[in-house]
Protein backbone atom coordinates (compact mmCIF):
# COMPACT_ATOMS: atom_id res chain seq x y z
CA UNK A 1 6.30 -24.61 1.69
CA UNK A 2 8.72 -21.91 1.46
CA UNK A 3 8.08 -17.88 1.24
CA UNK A 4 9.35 -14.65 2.14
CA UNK A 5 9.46 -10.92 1.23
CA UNK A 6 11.50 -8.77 -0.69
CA UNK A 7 12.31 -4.89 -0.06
CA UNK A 8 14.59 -3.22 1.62
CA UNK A 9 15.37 -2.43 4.44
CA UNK A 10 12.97 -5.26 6.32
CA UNK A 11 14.05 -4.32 9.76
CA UNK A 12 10.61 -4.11 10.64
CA UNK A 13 8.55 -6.66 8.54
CA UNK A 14 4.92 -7.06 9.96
CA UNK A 15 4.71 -10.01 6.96
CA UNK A 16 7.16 -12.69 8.51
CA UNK A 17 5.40 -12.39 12.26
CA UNK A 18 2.51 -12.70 10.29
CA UNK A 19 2.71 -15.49 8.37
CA UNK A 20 5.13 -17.02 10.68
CA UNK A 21 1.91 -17.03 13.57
CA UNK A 22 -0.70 -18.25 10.48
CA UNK A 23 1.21 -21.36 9.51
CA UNK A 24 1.78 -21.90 13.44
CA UNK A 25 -2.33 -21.36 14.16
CA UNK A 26 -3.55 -23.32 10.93
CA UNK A 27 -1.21 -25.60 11.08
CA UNK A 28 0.46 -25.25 8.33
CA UNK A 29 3.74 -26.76 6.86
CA UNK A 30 5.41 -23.60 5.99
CA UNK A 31 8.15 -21.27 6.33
CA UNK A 32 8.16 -17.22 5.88
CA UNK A 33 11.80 -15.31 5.41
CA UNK A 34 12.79 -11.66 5.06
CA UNK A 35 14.96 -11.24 2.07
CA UNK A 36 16.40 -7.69 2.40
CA UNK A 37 17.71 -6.92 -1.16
CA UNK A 38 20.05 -3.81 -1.40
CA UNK A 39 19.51 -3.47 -5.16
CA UNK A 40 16.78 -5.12 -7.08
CA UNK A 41 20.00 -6.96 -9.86
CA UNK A 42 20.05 -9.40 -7.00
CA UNK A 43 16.83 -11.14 -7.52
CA UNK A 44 17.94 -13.52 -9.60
CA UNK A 45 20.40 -14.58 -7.23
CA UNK A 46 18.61 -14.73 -4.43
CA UNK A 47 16.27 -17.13 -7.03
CA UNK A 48 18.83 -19.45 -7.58
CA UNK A 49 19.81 -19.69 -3.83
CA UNK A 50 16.51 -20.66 -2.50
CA UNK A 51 14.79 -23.54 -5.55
CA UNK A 52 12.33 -23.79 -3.04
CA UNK A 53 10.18 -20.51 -3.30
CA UNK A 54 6.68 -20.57 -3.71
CA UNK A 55 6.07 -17.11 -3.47
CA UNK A 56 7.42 -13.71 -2.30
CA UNK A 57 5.44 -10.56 -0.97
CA UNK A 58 7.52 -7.15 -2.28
CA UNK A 59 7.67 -4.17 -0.33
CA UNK A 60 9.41 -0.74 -0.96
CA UNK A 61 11.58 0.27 -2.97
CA UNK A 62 10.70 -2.98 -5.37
CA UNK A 63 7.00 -2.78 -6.03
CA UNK A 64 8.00 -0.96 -9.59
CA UNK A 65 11.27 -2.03 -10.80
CA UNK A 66 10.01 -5.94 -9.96
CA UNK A 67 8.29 -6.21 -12.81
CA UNK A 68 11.16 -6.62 -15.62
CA UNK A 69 12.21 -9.74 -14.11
CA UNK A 70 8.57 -11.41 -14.11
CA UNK A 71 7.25 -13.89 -16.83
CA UNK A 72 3.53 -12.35 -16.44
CA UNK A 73 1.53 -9.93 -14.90
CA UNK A 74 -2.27 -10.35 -13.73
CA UNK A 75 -4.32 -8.34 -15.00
CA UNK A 76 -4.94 -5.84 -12.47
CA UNK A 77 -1.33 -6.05 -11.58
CA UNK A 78 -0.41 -4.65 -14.99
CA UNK A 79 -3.48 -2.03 -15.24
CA UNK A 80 -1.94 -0.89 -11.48
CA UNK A 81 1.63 -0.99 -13.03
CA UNK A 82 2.99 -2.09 -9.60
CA UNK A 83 3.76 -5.92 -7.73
CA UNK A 84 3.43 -7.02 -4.35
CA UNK A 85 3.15 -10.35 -4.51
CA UNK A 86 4.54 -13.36 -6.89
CA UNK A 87 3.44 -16.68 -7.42
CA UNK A 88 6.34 -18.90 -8.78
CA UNK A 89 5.20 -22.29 -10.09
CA UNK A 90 7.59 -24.53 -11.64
CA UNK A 91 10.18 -21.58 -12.31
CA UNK A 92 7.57 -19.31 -13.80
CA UNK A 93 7.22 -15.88 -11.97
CA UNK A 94 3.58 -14.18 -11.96
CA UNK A 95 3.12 -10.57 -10.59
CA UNK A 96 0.11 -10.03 -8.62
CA UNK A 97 -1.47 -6.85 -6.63
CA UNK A 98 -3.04 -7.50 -3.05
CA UNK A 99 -2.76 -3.99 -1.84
CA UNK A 100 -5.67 -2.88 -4.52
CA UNK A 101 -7.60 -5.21 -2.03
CA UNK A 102 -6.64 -4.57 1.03
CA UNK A 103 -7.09 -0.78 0.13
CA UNK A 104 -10.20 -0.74 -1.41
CA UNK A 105 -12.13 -2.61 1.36
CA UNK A 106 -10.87 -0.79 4.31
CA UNK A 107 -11.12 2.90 2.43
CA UNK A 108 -14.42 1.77 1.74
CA UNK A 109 -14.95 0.83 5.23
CA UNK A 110 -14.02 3.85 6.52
CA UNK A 111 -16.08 6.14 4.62
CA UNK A 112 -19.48 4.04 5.78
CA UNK A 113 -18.77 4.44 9.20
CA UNK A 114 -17.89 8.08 9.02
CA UNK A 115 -20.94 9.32 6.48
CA UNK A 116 -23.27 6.15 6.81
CA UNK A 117 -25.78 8.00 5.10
CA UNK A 118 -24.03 8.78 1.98
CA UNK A 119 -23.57 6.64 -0.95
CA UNK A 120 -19.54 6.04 -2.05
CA UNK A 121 -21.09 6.29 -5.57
CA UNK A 122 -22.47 9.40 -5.28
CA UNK A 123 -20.10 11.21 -3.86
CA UNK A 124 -18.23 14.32 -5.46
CA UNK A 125 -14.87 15.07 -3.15
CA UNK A 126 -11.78 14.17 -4.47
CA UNK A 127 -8.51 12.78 -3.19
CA UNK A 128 -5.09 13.65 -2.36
CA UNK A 129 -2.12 10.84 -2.58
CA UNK A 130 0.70 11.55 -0.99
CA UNK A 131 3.65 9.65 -2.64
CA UNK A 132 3.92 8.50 -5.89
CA UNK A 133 5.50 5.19 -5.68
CA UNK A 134 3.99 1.91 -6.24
CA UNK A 135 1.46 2.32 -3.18
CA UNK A 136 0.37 5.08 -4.61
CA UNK A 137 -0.20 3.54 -7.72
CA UNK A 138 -2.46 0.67 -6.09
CA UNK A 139 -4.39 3.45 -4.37
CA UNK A 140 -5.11 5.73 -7.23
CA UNK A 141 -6.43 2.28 -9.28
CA UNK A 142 -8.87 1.64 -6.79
CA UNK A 143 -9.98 5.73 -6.76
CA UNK A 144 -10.15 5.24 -10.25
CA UNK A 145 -12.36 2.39 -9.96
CA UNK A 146 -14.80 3.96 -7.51
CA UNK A 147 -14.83 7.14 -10.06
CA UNK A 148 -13.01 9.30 -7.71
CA UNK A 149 -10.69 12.08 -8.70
CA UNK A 150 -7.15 12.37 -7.48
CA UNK A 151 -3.99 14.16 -7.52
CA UNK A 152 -0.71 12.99 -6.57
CA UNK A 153 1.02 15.58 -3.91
CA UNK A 154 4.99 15.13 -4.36
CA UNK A 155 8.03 16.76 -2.98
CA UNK A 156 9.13 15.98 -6.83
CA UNK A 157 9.12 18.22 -9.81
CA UNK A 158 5.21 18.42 -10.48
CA UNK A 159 3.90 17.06 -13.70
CA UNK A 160 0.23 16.53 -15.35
CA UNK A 161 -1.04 14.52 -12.03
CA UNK A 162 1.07 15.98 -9.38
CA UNK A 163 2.05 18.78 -7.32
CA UNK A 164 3.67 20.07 -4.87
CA UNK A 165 3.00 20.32 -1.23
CA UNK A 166 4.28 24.20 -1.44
CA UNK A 167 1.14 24.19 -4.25
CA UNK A 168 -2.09 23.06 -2.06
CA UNK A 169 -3.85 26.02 -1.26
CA UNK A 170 -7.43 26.68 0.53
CA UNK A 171 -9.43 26.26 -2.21
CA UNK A 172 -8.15 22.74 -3.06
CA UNK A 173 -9.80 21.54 0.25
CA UNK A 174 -12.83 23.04 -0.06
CA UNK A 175 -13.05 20.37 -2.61
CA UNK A 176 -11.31 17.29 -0.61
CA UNK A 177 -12.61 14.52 0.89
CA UNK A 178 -9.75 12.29 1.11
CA UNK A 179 -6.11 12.45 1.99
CA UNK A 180 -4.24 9.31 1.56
CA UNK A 181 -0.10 8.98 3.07
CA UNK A 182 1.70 6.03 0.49
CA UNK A 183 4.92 7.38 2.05
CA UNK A 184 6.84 6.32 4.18
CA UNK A 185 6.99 9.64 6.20
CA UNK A 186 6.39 8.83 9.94
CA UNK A 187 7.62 5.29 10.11
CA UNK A 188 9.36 3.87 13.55
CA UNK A 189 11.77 4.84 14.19
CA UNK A 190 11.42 8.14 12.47
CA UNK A 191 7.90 9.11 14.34
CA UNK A 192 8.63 12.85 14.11
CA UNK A 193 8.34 12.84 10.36
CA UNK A 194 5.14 13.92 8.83
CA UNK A 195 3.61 14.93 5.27
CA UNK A 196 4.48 18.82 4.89
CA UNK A 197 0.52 19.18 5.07
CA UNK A 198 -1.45 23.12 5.52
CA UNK A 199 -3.02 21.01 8.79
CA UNK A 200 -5.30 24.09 9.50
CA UNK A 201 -7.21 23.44 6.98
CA UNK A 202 -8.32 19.79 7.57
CA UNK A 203 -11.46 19.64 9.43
CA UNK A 204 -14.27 16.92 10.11
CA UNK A 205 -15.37 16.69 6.36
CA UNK A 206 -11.69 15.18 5.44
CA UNK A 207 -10.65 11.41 5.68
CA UNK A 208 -6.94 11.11 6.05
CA UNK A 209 -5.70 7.12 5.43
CA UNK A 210 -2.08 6.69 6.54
CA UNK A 211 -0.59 3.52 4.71
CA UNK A 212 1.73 3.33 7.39
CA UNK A 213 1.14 0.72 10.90
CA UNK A 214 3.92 1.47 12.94
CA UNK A 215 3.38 3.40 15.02
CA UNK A 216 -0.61 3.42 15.06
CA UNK A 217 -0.90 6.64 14.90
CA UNK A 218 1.75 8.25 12.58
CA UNK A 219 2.55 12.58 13.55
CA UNK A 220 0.26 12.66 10.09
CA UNK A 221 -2.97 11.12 12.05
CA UNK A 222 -2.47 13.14 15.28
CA UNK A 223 -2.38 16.33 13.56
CA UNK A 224 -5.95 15.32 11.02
CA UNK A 225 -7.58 14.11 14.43
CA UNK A 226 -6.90 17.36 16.50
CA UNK A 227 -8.46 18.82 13.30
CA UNK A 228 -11.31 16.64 13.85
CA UNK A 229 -10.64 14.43 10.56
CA UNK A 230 -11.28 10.76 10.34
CA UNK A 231 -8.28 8.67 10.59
CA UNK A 232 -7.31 5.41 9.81
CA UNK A 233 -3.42 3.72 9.70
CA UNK A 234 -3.04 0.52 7.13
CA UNK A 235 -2.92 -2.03 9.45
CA UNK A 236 -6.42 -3.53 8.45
CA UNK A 237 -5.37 -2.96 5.26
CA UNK A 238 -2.25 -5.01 5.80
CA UNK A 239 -4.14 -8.15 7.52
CA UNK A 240 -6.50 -7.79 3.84
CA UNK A 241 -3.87 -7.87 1.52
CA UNK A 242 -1.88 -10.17 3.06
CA UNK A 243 -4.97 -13.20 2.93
CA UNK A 244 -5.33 -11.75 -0.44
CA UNK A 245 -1.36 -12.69 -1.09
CA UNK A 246 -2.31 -16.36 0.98
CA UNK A 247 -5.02 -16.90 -1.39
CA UNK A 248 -3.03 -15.96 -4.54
CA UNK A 249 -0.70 -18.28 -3.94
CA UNK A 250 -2.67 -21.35 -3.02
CA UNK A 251 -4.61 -21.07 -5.97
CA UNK A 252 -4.25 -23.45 -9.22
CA UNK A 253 -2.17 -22.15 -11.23
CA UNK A 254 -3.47 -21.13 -14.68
């Protein structure tokens, strides 16, 4: 059984070790390879090369501009409007979204350990989401779904959704409870990077959720903890959407 990832660049791929130690553990006949495309027009090539494929994980920049070469989308997939994992059976491509998982249980997670008295359901804060690529996009689905409010925060021209970092202001976080990083701002090897953030006024009422696993804890997560915020980096949600991925893909096909 043959799969990899797509994205580039995959210098640091936490997927292949991954699945590399699974199929080594479970013994499993498989095989797990990074595919580092420089533009997404060489999919199909890289297609033809390898017959083999049974599936593919898809990482940044590709979670978006994936989706024109699929033959079908899942539903949540399509509502999310982002891929990060395909199932190819017999030729036939089908775009699937693990990180809504892998997200949703460990945001969840997080909140219940840091107001276990509180009910998710009830609650009225709202969230910030840094980034607004196809992380983001998985991440404001599952706000969605738990009713939660949002606003994308981008160092782009702002639009209906979004706005700037040079835009947050006091009162905003007198109405946050979440702060969620979908860029890539503070990956190794760039540690000194962080979200242009007004850190002084986080305190122990916000929940700041970095995406990013390496390092553990991002500039972005030092600064929210010295402000006494709850932190958490992706990596649980990595290990959650990658069994989700595992599970798409040894499921019958429809």
């Amino acid at each position: 059984m043959h799969f990899g990832i797509i994205g580039f660049p995959l210098t640091h791929s936490f997927s292949q070790n991954y699945f590399t130690e699974k199929f080594l553990h479970e013994g499993i006949d498989g095989r797990y390879d990074k595919f580092p495309l420089e533009k997404i027009e060489d999919f199909p090539s890289l297609l033809a090369s390898h017959p083999a494929l049974l599936g593919l994980n898809v990482t940044i920049p590709y979670k978006e501009t994936i989706i024109p070469y699929l033959h079908a989308l899942d539903p949540i997939a399509e509502s999310v409007g982002a891929v990060n994992v395909i199932k190819i059976n017999q030729g036939r491509l089908t775009g699937y979204n693990s990180d809504v998982y892998g997200f949703e249980k460990s945001f969840v997670t997080q909140y219940q350990e840091r107001f276990p008295r509180q009910n998710l359901a009830d609650e009225t804060g709202e969230a910030l989401i840094l980034g607004t690529g196809g992380a983001a996009k998985a991440v404001a689905w599952v706000l969605r779904q738990n009713h939660i409010n949002y606003r994308f925060v981008s160092r782009k021209k702002p639009a209906p959704e979004r706005i700037s970092y040079q835009e947050l202001r006091a009162e905003d976080f007198s109405k946050i409870r979440w702060i969620i990083n979908t860029t890539p701002l503070g990956t190794f090897p760039n540690t000194a990077d962080c979200p242009d953030l007004p850190f002084d006024l986080l305190g122990p009422q916000h929940l700041v959720f970095d995406l990013i696993y390496n390092p553990a804890e991002t500039l972005l997560l030092q600064r929210a903890s010295a402000q006494g915020s709850s932190i958490r980096n992706g990596m649980e949600m990595l290990h959650l959407q990658a069994e989700k991925a595992w599970e798409i893909w040894q499921s019958p096909s429809p």
